[in-house]
N, C-alpha and C. Protein backbone atom coordinates (compact mmCIF):
# COMPACT_ATOMS: atom_id res chain seq x y z
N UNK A 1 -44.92 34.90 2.60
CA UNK A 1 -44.11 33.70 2.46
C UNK A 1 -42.63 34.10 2.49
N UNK A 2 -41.81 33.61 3.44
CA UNK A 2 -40.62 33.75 3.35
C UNK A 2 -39.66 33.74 1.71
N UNK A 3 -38.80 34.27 1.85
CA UNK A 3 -37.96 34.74 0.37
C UNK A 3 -37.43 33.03 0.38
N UNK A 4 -37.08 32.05 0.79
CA UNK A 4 -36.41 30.89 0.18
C UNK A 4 -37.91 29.82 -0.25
N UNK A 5 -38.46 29.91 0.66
CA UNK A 5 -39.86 29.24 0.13
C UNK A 5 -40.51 29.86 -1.09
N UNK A 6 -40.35 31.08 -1.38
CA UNK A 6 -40.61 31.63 -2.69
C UNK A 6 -40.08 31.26 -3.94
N UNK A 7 -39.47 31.31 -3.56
CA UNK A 7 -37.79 30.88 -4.26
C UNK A 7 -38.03 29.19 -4.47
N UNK A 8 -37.96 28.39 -3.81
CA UNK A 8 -38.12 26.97 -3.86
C UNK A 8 -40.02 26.27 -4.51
N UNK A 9 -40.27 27.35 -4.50
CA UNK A 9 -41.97 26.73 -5.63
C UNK A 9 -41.70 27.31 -6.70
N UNK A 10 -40.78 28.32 -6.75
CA UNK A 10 -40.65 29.11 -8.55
C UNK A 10 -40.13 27.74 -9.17
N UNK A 11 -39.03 27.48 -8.18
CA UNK A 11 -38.28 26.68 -9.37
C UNK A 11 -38.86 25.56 -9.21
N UNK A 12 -39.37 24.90 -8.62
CA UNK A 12 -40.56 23.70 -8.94
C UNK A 12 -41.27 23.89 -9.79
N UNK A 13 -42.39 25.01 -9.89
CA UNK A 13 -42.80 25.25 -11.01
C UNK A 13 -42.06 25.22 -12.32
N UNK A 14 -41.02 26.01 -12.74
CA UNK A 14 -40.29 26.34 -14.01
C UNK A 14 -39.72 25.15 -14.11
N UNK A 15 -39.72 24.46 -13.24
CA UNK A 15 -38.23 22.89 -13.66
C UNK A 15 -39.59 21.69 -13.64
N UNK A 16 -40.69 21.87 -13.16
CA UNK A 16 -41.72 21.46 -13.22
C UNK A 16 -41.60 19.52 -12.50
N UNK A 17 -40.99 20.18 -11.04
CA UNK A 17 -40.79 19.39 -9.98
C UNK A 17 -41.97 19.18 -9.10
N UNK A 18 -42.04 18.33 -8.11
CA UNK A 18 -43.10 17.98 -7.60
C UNK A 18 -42.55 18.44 -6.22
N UNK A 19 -42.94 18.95 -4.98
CA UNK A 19 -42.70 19.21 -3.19
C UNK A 19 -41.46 19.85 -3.77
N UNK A 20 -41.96 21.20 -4.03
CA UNK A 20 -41.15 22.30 -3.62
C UNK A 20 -40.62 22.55 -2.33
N UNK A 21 -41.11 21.64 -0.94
CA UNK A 21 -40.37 21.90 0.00
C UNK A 21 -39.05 21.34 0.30
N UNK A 22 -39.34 19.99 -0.61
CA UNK A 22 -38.44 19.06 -0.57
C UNK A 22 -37.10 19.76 -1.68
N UNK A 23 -37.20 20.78 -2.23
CA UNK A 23 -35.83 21.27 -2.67
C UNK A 23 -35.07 22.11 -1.82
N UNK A 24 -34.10 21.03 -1.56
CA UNK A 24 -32.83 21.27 -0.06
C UNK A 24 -32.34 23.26 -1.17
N UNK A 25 -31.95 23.52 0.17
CA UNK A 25 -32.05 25.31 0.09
C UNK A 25 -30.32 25.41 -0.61
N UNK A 26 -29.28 24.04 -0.38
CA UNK A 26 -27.70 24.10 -1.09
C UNK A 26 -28.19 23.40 -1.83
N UNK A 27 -29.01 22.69 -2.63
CA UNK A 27 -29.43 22.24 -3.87
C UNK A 27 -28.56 22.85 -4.50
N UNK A 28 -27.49 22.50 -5.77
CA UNK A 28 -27.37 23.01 -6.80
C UNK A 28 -28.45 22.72 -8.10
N UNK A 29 -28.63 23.90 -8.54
CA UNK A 29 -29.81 24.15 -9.65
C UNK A 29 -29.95 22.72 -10.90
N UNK A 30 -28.81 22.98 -11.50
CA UNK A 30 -28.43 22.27 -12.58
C UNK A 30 -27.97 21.01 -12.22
N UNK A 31 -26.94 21.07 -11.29
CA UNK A 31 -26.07 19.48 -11.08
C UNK A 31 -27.42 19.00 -10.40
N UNK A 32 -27.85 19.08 -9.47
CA UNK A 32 -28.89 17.91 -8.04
C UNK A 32 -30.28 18.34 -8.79
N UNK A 33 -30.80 19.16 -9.27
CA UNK A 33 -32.45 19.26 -9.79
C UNK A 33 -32.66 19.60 -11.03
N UNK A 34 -31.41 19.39 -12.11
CA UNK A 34 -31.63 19.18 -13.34
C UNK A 34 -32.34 20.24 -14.39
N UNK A 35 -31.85 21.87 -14.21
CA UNK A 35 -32.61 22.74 -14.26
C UNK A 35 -31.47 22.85 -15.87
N UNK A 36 -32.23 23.34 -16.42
CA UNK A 36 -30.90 23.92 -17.89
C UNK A 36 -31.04 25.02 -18.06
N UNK A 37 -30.33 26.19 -18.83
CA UNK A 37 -29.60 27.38 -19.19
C UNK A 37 -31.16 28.12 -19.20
N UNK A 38 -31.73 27.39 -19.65
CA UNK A 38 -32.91 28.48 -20.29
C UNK A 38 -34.09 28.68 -19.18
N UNK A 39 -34.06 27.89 -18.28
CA UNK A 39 -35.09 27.23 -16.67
C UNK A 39 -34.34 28.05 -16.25
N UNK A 40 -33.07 28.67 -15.88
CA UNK A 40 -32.53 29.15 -15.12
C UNK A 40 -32.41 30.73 -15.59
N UNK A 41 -32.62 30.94 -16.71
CA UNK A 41 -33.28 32.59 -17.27
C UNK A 41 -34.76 32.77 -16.95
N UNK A 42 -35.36 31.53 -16.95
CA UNK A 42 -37.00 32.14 -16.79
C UNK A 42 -37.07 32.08 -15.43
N UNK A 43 -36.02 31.51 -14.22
CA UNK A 43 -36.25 31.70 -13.07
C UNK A 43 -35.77 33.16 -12.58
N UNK A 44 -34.70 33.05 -13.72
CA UNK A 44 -34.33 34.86 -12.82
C UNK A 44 -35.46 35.98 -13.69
N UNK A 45 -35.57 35.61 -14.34
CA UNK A 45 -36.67 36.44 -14.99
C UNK A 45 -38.12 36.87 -14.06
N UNK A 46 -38.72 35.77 -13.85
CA UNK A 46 -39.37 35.47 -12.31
C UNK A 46 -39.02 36.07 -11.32
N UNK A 47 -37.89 36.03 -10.69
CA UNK A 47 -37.07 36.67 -9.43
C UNK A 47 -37.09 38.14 -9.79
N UNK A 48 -36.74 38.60 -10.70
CA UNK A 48 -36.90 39.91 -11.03
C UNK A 48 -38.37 40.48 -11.16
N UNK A 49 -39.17 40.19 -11.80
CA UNK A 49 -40.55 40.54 -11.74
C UNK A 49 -41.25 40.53 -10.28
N UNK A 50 -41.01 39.30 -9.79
CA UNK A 50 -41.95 39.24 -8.43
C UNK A 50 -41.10 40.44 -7.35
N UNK A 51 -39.56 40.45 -6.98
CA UNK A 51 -39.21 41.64 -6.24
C UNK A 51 -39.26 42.60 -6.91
N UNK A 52 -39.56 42.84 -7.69
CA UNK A 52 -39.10 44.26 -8.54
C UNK A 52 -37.75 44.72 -8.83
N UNK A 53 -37.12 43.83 -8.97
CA UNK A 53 -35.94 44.57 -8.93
C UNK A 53 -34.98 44.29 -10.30
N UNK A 54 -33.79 44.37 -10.85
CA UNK A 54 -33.10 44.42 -12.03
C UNK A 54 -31.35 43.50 -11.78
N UNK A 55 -31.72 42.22 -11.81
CA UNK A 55 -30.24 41.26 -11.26
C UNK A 55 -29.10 41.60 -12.92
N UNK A 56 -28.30 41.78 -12.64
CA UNK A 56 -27.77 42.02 -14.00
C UNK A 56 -27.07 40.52 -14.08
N UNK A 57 -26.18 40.92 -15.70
CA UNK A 57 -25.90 38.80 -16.11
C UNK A 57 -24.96 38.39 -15.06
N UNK A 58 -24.12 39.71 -14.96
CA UNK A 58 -22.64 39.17 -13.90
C UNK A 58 -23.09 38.33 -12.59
N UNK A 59 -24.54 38.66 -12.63
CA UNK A 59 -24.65 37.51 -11.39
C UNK A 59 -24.90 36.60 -11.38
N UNK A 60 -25.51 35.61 -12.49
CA UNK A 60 -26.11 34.95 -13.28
C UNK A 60 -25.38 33.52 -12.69
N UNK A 61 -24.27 33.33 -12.88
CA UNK A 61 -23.05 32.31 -12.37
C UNK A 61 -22.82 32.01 -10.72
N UNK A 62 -23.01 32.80 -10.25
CA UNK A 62 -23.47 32.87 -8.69
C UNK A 62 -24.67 32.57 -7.80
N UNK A 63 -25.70 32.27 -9.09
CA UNK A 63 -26.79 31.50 -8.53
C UNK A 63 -27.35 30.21 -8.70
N UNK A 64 -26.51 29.60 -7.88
CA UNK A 64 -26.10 28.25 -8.15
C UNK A 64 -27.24 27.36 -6.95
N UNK A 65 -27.85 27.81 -6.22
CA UNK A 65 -28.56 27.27 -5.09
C UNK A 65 -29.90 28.07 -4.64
N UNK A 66 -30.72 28.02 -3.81
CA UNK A 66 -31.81 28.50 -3.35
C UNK A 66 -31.21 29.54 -2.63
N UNK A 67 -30.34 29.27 -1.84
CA UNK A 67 -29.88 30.13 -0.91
C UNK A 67 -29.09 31.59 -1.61
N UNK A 68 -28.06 31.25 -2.74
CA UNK A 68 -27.59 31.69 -3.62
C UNK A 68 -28.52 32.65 -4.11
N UNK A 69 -29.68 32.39 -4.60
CA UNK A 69 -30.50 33.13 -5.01
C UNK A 69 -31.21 34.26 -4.21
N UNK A 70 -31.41 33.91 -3.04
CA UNK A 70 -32.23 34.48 -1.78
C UNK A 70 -31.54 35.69 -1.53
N UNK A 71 -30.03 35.25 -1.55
CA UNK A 71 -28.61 36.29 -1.08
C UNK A 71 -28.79 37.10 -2.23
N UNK A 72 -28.83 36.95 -3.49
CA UNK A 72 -28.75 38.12 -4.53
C UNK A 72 -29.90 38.66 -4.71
N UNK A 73 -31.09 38.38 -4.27
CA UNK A 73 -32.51 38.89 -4.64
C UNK A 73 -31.93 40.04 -3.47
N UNK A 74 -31.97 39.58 -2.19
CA UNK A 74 -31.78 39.90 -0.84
C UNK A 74 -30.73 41.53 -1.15
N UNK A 75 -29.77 41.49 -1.60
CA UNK A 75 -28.59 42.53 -1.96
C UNK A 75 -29.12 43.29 -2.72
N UNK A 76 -30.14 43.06 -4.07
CA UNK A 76 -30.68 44.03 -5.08
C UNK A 76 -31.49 44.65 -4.51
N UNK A 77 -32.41 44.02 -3.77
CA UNK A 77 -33.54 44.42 -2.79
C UNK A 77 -33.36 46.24 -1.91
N UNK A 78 -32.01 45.84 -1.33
CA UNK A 78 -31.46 46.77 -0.59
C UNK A 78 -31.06 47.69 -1.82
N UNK A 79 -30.74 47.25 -2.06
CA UNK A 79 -29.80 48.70 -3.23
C UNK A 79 -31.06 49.33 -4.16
N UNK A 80 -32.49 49.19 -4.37
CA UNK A 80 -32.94 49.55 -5.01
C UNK A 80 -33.57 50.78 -3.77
């Protein structure tokens, strides 16, 4: 499964939305799909477990969208 479609059923699941396809990829998290502080730790929490990899907090503010997210999974990915 492609990394944004991955990405777009996590957070359906965790925000516990219905057509994960239907979450546009510039969605903002919080403002357009209503995600809060703590949905948005268990999503990166998620993101980290399923790639394997270790996002630190400084990025935390920068993942504001599907795409947003894809790009920083995408960058840790490489560097590991």
């Amino acid at each position: 499964m492609e990394l944004t479609s991955t990405i777009q059923s996590m957070i359906a699941e965790i925000g516990e939305l219905d057509h994960p396809e239907k979450i546009g990829l510039d969605q903002h998290l919080i403002e357009d799909l209503g995600l809060d502080s703590m949905l948005l730790l268990e999503l990166l929490s998620s993101l980290e477990q399923t790639y394997s990899i270790s996002i630190p907090e400084t990025e935390y503010p920068n993942m504001t969208t599907v795409n947003a997210c894809a790009e920083v999974v995408r960058r840790y990915q490489a560097a590991a």
